[in-house]
C-alpha atoms as a PDB file:
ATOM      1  CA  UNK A   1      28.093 -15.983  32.006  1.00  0.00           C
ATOM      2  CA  UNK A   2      26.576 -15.265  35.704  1.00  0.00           C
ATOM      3  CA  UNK A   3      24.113 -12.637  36.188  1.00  0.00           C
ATOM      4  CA  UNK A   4      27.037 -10.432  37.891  1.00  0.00           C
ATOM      5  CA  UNK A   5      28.795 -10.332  35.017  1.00  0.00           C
ATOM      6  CA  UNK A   6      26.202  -9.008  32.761  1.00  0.00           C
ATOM      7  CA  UNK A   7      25.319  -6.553  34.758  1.00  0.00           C
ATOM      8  CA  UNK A   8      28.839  -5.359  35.176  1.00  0.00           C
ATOM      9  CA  UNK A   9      29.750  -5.208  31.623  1.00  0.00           C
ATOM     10  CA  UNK A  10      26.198  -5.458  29.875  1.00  0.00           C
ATOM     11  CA  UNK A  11      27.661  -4.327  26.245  1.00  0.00           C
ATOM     12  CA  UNK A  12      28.813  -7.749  25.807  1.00  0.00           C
ATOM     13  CA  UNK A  13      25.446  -8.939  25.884  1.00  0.00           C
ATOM     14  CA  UNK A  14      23.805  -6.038  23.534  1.00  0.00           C
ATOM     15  CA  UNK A  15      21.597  -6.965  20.511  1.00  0.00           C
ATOM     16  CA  UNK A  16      23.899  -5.548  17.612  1.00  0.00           C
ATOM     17  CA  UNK A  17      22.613  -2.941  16.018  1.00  0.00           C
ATOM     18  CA  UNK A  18      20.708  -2.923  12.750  1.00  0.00           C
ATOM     19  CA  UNK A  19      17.133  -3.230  11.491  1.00  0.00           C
ATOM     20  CA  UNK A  20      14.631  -4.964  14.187  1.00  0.00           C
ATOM     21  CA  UNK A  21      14.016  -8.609  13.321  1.00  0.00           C
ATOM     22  CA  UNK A  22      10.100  -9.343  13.478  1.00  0.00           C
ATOM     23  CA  UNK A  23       8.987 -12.081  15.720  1.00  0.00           C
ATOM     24  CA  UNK A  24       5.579 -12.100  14.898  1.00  0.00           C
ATOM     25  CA  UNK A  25       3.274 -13.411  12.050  1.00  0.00           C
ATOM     26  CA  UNK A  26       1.993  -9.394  11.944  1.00  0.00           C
ATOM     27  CA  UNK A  27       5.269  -8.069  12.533  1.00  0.00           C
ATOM     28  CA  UNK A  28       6.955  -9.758   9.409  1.00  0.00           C
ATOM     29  CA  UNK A  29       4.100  -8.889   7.566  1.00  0.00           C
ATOM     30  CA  UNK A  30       3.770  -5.444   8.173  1.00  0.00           C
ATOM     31  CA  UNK A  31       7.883  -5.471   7.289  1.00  0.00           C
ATOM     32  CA  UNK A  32       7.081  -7.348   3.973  1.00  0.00           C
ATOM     33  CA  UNK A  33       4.326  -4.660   3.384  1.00  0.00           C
ATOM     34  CA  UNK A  34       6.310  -1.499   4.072  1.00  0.00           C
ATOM     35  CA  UNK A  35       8.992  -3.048   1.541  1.00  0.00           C
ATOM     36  CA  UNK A  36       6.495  -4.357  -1.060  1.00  0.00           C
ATOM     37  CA  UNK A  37       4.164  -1.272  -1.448  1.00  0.00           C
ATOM     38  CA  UNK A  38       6.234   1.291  -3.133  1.00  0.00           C
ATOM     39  CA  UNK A  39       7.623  -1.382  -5.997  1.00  0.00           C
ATOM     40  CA  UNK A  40       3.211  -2.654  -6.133  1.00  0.00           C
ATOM     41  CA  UNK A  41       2.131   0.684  -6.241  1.00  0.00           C
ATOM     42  CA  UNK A  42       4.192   1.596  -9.398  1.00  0.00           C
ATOM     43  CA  UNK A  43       3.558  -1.269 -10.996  1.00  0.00           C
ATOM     44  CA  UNK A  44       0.155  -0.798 -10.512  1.00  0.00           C
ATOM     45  CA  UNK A  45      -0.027   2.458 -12.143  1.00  0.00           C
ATOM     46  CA  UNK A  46       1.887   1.698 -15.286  1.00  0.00           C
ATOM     47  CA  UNK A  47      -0.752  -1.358 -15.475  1.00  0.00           C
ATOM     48  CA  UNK A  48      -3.686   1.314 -15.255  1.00  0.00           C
ATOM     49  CA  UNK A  49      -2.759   4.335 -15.373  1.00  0.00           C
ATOM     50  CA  UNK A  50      -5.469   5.354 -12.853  1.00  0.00           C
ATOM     51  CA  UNK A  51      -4.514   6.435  -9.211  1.00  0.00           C
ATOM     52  CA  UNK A  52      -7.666   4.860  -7.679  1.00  0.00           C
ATOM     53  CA  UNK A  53      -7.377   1.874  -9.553  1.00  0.00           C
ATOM     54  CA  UNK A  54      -4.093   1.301  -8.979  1.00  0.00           C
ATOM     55  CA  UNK A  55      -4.452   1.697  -4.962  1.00  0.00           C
ATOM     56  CA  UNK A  56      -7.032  -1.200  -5.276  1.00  0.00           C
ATOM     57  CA  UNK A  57      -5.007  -3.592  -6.647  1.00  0.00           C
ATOM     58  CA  UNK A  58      -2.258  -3.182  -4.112  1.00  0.00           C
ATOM     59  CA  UNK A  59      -4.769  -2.930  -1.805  1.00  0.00           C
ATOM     60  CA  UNK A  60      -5.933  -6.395  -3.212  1.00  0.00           C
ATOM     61  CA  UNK A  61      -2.823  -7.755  -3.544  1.00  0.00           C
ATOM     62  CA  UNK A  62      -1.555  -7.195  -0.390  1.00  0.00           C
ATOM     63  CA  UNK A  63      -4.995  -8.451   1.024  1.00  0.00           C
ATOM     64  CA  UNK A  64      -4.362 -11.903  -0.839  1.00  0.00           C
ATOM     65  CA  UNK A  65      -0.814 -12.129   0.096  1.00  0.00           C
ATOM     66  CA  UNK A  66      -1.725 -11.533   3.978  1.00  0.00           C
ATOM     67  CA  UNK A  67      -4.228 -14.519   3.344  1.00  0.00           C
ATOM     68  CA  UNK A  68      -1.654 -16.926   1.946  1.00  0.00           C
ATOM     69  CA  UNK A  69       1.253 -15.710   4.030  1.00  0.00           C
ATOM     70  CA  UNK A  70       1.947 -18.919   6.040  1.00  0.00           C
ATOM     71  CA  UNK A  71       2.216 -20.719   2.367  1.00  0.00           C
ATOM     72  CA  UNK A  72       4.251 -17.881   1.025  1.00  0.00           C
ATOM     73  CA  UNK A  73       6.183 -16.469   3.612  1.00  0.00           C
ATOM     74  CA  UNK A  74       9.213 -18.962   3.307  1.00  0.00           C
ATOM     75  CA  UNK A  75       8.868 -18.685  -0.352  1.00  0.00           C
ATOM     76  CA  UNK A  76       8.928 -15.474  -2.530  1.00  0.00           C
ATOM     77  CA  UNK A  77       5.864 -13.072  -1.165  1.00  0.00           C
ATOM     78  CA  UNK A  78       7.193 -10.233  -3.645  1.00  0.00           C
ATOM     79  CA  UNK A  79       6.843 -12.489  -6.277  1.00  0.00           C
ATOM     80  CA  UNK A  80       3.609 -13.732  -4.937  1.00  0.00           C
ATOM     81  CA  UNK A  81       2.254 -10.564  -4.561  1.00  0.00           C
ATOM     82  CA  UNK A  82       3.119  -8.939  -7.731  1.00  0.00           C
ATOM     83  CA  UNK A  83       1.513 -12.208  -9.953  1.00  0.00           C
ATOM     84  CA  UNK A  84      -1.618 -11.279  -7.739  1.00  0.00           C
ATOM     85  CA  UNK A  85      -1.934  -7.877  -9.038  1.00  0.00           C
ATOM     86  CA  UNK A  86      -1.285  -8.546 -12.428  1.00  0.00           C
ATOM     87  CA  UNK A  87      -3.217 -11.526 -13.032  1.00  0.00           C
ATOM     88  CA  UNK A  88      -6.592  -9.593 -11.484  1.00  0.00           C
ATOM     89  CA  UNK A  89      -9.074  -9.459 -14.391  1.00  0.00           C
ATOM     90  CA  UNK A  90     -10.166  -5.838 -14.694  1.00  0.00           C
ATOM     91  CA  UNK A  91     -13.211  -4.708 -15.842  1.00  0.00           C
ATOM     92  CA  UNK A  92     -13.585  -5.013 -19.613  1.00  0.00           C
ATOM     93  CA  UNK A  93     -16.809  -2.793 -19.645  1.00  0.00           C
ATOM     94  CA  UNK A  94     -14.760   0.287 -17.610  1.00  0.00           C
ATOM     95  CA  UNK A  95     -10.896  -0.541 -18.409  1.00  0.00           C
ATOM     96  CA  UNK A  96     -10.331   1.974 -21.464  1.00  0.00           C
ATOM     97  CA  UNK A  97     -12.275   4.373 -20.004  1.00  0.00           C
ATOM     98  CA  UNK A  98     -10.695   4.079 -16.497  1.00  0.00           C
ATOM     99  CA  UNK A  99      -7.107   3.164 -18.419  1.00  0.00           C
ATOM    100  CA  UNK A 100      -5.837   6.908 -18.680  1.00  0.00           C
ATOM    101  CA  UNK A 101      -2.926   8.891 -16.812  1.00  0.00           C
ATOM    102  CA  UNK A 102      -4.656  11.111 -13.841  1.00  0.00           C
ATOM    103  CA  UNK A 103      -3.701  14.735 -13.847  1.00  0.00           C
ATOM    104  CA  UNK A 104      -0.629  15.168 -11.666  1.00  0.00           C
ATOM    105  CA  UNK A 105      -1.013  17.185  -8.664  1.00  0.00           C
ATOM    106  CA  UNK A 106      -0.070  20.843  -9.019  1.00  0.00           C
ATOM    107  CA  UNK A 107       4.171  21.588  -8.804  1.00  0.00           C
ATOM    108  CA  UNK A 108       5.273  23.874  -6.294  1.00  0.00           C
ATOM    109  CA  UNK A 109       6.518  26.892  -6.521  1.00  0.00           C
ATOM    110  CA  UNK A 110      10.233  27.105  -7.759  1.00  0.00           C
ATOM    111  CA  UNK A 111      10.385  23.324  -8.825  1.00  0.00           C
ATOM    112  CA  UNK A 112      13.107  22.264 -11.437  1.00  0.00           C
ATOM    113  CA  UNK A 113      12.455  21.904 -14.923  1.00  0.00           C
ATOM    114  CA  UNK A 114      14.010  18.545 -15.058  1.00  0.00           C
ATOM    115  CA  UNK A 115      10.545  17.618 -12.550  1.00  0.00           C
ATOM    116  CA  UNK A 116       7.810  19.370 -15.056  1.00  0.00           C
ATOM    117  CA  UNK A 117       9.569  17.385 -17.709  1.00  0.00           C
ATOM    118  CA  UNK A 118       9.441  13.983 -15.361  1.00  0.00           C
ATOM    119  CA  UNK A 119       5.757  14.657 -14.552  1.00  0.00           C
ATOM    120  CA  UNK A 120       4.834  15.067 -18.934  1.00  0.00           C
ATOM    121  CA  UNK A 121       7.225  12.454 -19.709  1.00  0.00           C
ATOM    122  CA  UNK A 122       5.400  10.148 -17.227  1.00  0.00           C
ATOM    123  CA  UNK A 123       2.292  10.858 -18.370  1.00  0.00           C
ATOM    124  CA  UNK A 124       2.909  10.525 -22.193  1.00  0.00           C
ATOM    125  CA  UNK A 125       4.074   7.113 -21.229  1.00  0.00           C
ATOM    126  CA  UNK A 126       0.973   5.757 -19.526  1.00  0.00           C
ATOM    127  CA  UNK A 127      -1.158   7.086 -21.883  1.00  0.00           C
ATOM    128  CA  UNK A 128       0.811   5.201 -25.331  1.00  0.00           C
ATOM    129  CA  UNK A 129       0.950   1.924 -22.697  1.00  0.00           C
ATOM    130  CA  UNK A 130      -3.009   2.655 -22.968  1.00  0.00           C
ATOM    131  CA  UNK A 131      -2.837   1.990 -26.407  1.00  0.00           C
ATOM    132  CA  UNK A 132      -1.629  -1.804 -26.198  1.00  0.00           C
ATOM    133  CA  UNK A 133      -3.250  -4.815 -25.704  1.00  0.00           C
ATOM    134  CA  UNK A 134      -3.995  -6.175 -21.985  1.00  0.00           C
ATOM    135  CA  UNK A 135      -1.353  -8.535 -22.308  1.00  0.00           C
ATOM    136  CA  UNK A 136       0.846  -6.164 -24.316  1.00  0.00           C
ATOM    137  CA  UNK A 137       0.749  -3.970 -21.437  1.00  0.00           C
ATOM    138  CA  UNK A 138       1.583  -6.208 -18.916  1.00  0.00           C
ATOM    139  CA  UNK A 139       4.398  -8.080 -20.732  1.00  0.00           C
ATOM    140  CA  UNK A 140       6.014  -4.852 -21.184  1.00  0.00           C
ATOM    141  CA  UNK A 141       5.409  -3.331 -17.825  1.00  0.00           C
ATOM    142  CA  UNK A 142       7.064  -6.470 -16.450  1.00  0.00           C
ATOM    143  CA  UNK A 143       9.768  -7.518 -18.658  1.00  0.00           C
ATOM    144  CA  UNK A 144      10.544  -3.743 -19.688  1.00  0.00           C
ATOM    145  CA  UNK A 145       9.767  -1.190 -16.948  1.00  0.00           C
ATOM    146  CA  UNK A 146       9.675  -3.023 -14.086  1.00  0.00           C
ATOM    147  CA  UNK A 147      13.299  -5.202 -15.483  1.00  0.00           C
ATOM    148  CA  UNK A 148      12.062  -8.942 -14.595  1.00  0.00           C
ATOM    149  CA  UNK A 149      13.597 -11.315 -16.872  1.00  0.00           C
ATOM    150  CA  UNK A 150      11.700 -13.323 -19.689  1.00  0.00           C
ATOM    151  CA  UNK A 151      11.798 -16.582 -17.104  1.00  0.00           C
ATOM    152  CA  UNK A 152       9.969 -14.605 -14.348  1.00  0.00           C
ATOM    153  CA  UNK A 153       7.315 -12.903 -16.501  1.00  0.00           C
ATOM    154  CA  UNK A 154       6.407 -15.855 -18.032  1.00  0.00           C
ATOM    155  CA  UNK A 155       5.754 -17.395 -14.687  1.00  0.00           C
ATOM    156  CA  UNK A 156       4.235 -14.409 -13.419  1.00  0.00           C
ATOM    157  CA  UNK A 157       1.359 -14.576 -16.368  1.00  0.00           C
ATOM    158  CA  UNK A 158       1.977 -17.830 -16.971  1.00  0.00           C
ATOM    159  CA  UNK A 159       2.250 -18.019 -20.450  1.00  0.00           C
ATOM    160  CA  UNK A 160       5.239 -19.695 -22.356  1.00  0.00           C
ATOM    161  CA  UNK A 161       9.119 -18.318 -22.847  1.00  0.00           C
ATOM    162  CA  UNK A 162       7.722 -17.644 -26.436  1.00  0.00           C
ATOM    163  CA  UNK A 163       4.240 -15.638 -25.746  1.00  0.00           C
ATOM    164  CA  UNK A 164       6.836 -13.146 -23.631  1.00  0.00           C
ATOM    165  CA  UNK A 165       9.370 -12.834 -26.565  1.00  0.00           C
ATOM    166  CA  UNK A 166       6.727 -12.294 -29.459  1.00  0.00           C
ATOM    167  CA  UNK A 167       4.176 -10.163 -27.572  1.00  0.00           C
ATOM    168  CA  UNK A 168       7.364  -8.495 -25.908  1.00  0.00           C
ATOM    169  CA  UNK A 169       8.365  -7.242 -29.796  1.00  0.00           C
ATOM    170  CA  UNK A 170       4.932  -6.176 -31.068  1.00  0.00           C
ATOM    171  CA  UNK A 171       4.378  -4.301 -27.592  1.00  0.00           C
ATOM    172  CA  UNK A 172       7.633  -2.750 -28.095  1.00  0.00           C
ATOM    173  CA  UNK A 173       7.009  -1.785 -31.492  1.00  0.00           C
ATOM    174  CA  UNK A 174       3.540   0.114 -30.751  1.00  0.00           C
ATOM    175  CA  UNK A 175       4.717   1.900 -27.495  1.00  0.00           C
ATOM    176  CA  UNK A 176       7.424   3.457 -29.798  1.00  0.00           C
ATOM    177  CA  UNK A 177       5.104   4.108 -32.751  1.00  0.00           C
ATOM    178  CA  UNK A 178       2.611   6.055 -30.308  1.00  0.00           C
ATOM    179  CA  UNK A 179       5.583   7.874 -28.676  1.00  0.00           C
ATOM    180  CA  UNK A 180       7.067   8.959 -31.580  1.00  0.00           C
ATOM    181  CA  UNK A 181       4.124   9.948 -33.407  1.00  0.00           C
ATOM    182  CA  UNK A 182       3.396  11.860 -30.224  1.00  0.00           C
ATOM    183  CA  UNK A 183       7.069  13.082 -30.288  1.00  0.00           C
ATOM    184  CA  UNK A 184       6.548  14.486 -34.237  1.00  0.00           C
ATOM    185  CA  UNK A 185       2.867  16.282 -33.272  1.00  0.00           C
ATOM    186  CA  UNK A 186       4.774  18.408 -30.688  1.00  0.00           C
ATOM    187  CA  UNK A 187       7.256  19.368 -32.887  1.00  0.00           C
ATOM    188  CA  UNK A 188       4.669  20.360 -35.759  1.00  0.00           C
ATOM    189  CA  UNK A 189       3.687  24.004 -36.352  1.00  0.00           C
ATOM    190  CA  UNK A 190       0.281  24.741 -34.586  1.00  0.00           C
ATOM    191  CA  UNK A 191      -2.473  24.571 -36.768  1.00  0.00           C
ATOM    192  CA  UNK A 192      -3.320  27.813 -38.650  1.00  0.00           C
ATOM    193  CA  UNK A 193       0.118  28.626 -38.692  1.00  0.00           C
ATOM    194  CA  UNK A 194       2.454  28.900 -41.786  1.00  0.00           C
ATOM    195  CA  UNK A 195       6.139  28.922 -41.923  1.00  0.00           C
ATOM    196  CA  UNK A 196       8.296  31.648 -43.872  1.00  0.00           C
ATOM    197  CA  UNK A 197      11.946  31.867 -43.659  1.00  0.00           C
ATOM    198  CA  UNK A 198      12.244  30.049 -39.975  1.00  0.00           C
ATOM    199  CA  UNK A 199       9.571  31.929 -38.576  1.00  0.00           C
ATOM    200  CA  UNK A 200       5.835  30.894 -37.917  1.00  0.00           C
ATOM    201  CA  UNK A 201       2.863  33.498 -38.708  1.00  0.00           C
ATOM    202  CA  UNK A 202      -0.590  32.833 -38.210  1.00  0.00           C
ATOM    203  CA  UNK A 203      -2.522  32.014 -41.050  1.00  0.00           C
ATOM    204  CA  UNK A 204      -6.384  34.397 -41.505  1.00  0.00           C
END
């Protein structure tokens, strides 16, 4: 094609449309980044429960994967990624303590139930995850919240197929003990209260 005829009829010659291809080291990371960070940040929090917390390990995650990028750039950096923020050794000393759900910021004005029930909902779930085991947590974050199959969790911890299944079941098993024992406090009178013929009256 000669330089005339691309400047008559230059829409032959247009880029087609569509998301911007990076063509720099920076540029595809940044990309990666502004994919990765939502899906890091909420696995983060269902690992700790703890907004601060949680921003540090994507924050050191993403730090790590940045690092490594021209090893795991052709590879899987998700996958990368995510085994560096859940193979980080917290704390022992601080974890429990720091291992609770952070109050929610305050709902507007004229928001839908459905959302206050989201926000409590969300919250009762962190806090019975704070109730398992390290590894119980993770295994279930993993295989169960975040939907990676038994194959891919047990290469993300590495651990073997059968560590996933059997920690997977006792995991399972206490997150729905402490939810439904949660579940069958809220529906129990208050204390100091006495029912009589469906109704509730305060007990002297």
């Amino acid at each position: 094609m000669t330089m005339g005829v691309a400047v008559d009829r230059p829409h032959l010659d247009a880029p087609p449309s569509g998301p911007t291809v990076p063509t720099t080291t920076d540029d595809e990371f940044a990309a990666f980044m502004a994919d990765a960070s939502p899906g890091l940040a909420h696995t983060a929090w269902l690992l700790t429960g703890d907004e601060h917390q949680a921003e540090e390990l994507v924050q050191e995650a993403l730090t790590r994967t940045f690092l490594a990028w021209h090893k795991v750039r052709s590879r899987d950096p998700h996958a990368y990624a995510r085994r560096v923020l859940v193979g980080r050794r917290l704390n022992d000393k601080v974890k429990r303590q720091r291992e609770r759900s952070y109050d929610p910021p305050a709902l507007p004005d004229g928001t839908a139930e459905s959302g206050e029930h989201a926000v409590i909902d969300r919250d009762r779930l962190v806090r019975a995850l704070a109730t398992l085991t390290p590894r119980q947590r993770r295994i279930v974050v993993l295989r169960h919240l975040i939907g990676l199959s038994e194959q891919e969790v047990a290469h993300d911890l590495g651990v073997s197929l059968g560590t996933i299944k059997s920690t997977s079941s006792r995991g399972l098993a206490q997150l729905r003990a402490v939810l439904e024992s949660a579940d069958d406090a809220a529906r129990s009178p208050h204390p100091g209260t006495a029912q009589h013929d469906g109704t509730a009256r305060r007990t002297p």
